[in-house]
N, C-alpha and C. Protein backbone atom coordinates (compact mmCIF):
# COMPACT_ATOMS: atom_id res chain seq x y z
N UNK A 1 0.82 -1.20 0.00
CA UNK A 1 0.00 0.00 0.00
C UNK A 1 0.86 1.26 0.00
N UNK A 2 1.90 1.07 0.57
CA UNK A 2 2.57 2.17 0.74
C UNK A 2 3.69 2.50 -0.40
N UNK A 3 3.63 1.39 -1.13
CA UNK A 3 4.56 1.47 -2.27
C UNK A 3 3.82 2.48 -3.45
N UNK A 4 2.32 1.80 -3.66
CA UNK A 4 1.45 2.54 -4.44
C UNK A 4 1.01 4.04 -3.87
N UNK A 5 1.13 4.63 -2.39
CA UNK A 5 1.26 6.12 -2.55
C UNK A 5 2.28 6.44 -2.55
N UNK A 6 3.35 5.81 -2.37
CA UNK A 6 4.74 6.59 -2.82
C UNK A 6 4.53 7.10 -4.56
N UNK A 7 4.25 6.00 -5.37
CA UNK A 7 3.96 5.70 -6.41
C UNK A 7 2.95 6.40 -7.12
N UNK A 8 2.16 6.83 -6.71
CA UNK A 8 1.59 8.33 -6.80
C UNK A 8 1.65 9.47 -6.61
N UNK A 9 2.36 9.61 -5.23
CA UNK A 9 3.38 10.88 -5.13
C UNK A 9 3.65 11.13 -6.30
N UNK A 10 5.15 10.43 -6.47
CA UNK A 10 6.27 10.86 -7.64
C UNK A 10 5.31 10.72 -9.17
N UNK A 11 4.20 9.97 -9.00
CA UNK A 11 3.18 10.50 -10.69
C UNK A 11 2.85 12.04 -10.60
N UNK A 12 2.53 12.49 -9.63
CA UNK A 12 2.15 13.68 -9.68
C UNK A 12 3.08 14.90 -9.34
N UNK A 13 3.98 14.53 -8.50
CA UNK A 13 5.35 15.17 -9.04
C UNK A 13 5.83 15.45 -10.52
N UNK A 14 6.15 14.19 -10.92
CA UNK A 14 6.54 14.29 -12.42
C UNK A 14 5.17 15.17 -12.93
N UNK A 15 4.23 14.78 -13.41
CA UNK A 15 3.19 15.63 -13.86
C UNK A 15 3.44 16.98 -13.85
N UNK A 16 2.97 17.63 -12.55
CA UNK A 16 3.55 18.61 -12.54
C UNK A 16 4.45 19.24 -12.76
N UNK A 17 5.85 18.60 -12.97
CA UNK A 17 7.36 19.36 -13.62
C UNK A 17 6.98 19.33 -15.22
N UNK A 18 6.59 18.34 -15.16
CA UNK A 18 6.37 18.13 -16.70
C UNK A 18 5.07 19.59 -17.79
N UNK A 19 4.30 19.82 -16.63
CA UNK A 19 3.58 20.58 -16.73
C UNK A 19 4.00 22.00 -16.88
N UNK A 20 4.50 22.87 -15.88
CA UNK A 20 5.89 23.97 -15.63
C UNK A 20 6.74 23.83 -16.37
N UNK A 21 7.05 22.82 -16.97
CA UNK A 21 8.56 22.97 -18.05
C UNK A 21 7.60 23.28 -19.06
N UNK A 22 5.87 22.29 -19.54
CA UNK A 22 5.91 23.31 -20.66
C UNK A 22 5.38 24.74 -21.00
N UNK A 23 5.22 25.10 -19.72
CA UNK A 23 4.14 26.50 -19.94
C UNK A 23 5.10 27.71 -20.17
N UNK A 24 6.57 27.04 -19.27
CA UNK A 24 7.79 27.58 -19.77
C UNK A 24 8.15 27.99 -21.04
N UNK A 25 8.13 26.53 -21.83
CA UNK A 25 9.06 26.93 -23.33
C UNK A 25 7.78 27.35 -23.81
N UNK A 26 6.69 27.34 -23.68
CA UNK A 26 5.47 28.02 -24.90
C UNK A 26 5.74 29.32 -24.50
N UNK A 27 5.81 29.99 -23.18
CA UNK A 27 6.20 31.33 -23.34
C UNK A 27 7.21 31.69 -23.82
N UNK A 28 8.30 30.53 -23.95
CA UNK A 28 9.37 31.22 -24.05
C UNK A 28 9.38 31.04 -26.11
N UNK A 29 8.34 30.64 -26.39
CA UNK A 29 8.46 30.30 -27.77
C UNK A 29 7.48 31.39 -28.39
N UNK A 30 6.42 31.82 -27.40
CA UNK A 30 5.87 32.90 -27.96
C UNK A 30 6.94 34.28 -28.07
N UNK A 31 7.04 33.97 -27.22
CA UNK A 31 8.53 35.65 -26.54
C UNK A 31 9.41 35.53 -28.20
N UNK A 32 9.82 34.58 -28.39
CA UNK A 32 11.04 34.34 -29.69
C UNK A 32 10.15 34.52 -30.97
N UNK A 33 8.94 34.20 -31.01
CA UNK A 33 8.03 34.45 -32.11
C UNK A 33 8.03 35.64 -32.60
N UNK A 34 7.61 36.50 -31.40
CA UNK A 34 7.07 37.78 -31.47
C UNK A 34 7.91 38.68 -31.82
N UNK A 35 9.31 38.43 -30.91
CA UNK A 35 10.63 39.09 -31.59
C UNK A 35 11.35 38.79 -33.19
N UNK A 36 10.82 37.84 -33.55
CA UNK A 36 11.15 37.52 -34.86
C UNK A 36 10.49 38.35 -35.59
N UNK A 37 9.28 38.09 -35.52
CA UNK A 37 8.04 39.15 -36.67
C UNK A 37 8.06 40.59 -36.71
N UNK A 38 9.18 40.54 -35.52
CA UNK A 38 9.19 42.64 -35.53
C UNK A 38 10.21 42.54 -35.39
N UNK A 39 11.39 41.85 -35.94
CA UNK A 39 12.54 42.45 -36.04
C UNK A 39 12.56 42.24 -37.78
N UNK A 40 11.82 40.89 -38.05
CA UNK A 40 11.63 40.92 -39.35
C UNK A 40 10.82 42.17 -40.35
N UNK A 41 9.48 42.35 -39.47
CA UNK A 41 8.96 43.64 -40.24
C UNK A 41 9.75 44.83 -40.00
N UNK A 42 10.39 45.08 -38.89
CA UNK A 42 11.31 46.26 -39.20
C UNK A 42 12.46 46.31 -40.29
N UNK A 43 13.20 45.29 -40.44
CA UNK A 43 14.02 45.16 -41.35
C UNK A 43 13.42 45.04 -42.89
N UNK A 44 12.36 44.60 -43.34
CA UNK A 44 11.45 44.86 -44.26
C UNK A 44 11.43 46.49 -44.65
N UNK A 45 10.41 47.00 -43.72
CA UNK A 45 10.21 48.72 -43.40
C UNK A 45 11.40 49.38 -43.84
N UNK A 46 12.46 49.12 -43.25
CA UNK A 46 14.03 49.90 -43.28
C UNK A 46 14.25 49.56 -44.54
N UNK A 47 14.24 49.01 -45.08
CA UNK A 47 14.13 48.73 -46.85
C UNK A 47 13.13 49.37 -47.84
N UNK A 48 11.79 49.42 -47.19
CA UNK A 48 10.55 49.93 -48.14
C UNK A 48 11.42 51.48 -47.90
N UNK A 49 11.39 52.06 -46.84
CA UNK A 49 11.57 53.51 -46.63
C UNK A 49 12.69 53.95 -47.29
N UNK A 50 13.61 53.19 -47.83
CA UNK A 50 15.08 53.67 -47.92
C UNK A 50 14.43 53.84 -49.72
N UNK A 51 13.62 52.87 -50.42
CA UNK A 51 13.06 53.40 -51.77
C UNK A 51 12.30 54.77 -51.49
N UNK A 52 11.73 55.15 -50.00
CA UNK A 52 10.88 56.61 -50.41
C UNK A 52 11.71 57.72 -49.85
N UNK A 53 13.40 57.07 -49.48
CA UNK A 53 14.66 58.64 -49.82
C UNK A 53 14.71 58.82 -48.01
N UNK A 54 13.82 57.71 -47.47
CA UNK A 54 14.09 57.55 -45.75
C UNK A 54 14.79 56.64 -45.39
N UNK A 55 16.55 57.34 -45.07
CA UNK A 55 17.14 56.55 -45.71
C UNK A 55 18.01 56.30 -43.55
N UNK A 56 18.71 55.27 -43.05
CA UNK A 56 19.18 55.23 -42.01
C UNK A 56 20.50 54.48 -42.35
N UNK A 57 21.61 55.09 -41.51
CA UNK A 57 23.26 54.22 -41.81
C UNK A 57 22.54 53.07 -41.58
N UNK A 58 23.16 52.51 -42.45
CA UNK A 58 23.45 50.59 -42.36
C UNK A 58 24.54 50.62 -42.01
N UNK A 59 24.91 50.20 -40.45
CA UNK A 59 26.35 49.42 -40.07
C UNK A 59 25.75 48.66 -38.82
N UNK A 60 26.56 48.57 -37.99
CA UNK A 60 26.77 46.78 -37.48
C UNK A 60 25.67 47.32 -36.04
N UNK A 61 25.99 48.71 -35.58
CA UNK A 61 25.27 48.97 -34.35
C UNK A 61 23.73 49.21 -35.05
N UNK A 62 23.40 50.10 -36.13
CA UNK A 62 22.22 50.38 -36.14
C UNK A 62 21.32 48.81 -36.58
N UNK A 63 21.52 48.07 -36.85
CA UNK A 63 21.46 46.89 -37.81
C UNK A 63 21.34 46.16 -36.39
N UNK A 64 21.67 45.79 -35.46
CA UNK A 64 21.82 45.08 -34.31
C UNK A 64 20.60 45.70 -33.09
N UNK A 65 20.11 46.88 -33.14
CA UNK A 65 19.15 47.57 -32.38
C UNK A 65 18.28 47.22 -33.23
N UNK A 66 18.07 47.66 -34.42
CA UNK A 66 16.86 47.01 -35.45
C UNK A 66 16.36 45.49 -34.94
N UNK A 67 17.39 44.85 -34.76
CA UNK A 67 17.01 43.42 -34.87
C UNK A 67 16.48 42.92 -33.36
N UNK A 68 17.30 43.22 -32.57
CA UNK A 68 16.83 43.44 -31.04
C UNK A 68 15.56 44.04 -30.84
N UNK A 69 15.72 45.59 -30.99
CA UNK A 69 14.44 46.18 -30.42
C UNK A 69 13.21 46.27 -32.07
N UNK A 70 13.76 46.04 -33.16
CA UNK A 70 12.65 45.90 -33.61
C UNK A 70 12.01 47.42 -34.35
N UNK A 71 10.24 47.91 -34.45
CA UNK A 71 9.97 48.73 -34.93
C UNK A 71 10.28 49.96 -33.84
N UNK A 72 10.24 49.55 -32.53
CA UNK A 72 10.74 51.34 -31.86
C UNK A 72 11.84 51.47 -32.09
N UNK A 73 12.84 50.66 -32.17
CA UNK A 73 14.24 51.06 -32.58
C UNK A 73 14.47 51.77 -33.72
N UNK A 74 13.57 51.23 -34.95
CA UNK A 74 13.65 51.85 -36.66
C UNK A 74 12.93 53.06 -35.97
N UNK A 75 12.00 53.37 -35.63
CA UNK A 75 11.64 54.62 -35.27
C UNK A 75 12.52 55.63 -34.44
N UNK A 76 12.85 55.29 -33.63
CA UNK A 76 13.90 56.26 -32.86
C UNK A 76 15.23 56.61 -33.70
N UNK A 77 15.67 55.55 -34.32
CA UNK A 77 16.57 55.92 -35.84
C UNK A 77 16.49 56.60 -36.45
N UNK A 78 14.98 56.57 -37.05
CA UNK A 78 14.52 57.79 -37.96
C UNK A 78 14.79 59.13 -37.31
N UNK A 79 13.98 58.81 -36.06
CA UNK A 79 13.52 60.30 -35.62
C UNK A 79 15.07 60.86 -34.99
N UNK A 80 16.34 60.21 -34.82
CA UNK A 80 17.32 60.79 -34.56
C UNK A 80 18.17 61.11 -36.09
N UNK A 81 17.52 60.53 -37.67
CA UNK A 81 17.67 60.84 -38.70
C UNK A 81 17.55 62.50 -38.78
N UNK A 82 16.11 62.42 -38.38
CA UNK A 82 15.57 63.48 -39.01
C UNK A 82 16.38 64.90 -38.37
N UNK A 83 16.42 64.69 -36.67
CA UNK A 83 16.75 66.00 -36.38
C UNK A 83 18.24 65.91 -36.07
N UNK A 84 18.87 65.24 -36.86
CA UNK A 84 20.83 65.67 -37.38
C UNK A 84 21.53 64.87 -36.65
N UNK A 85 20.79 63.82 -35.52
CA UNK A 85 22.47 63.30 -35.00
C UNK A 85 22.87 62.41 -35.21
N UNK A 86 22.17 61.72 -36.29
CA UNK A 86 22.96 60.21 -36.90
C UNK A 86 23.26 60.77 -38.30
């Protein structure tokens, strides 16, 4: 008897880890999703704009904030475009 609630214990132990590990990686797979699609549409954008003469340095730092932070980053780019300090 006592083998079978030990034996249930550790089922529902495991269960539960098993459970927490995945609610883990789905967030952690939404989190990587989401950063993909907006570092991707920003890098898209930074291309459409550069055909309408909105144009931002391409080098290794601005290109690396793009990809990290995505569309506020292309925006704050711009808007430090526009008023002279890049």
């Amino acid at each position: 008897m006592a083998d079978l609630i030990s034996a249930l214990v550790f089922a529902a132990i495991v269960l539960v880890a098993v459970g927490l590990a995945w609610a883990v990686i789905k967030r952690l797979l939404e989190f990587a999703t989401s950063l993909i699609i907006n570092s991707l549409t920003a890098i898209v954008l930074l291309f459409l704009l550069s055909f309408l003469g909105i144009t931002v340095p391409l080098n290794a730092v601005t290109m690396i904030l793009i990809v990290v932070f995505g569309l506020p980053a292309l925006a704050v780019l711009i808007l430090l475009k526009m008023i002279g300090w890049i």
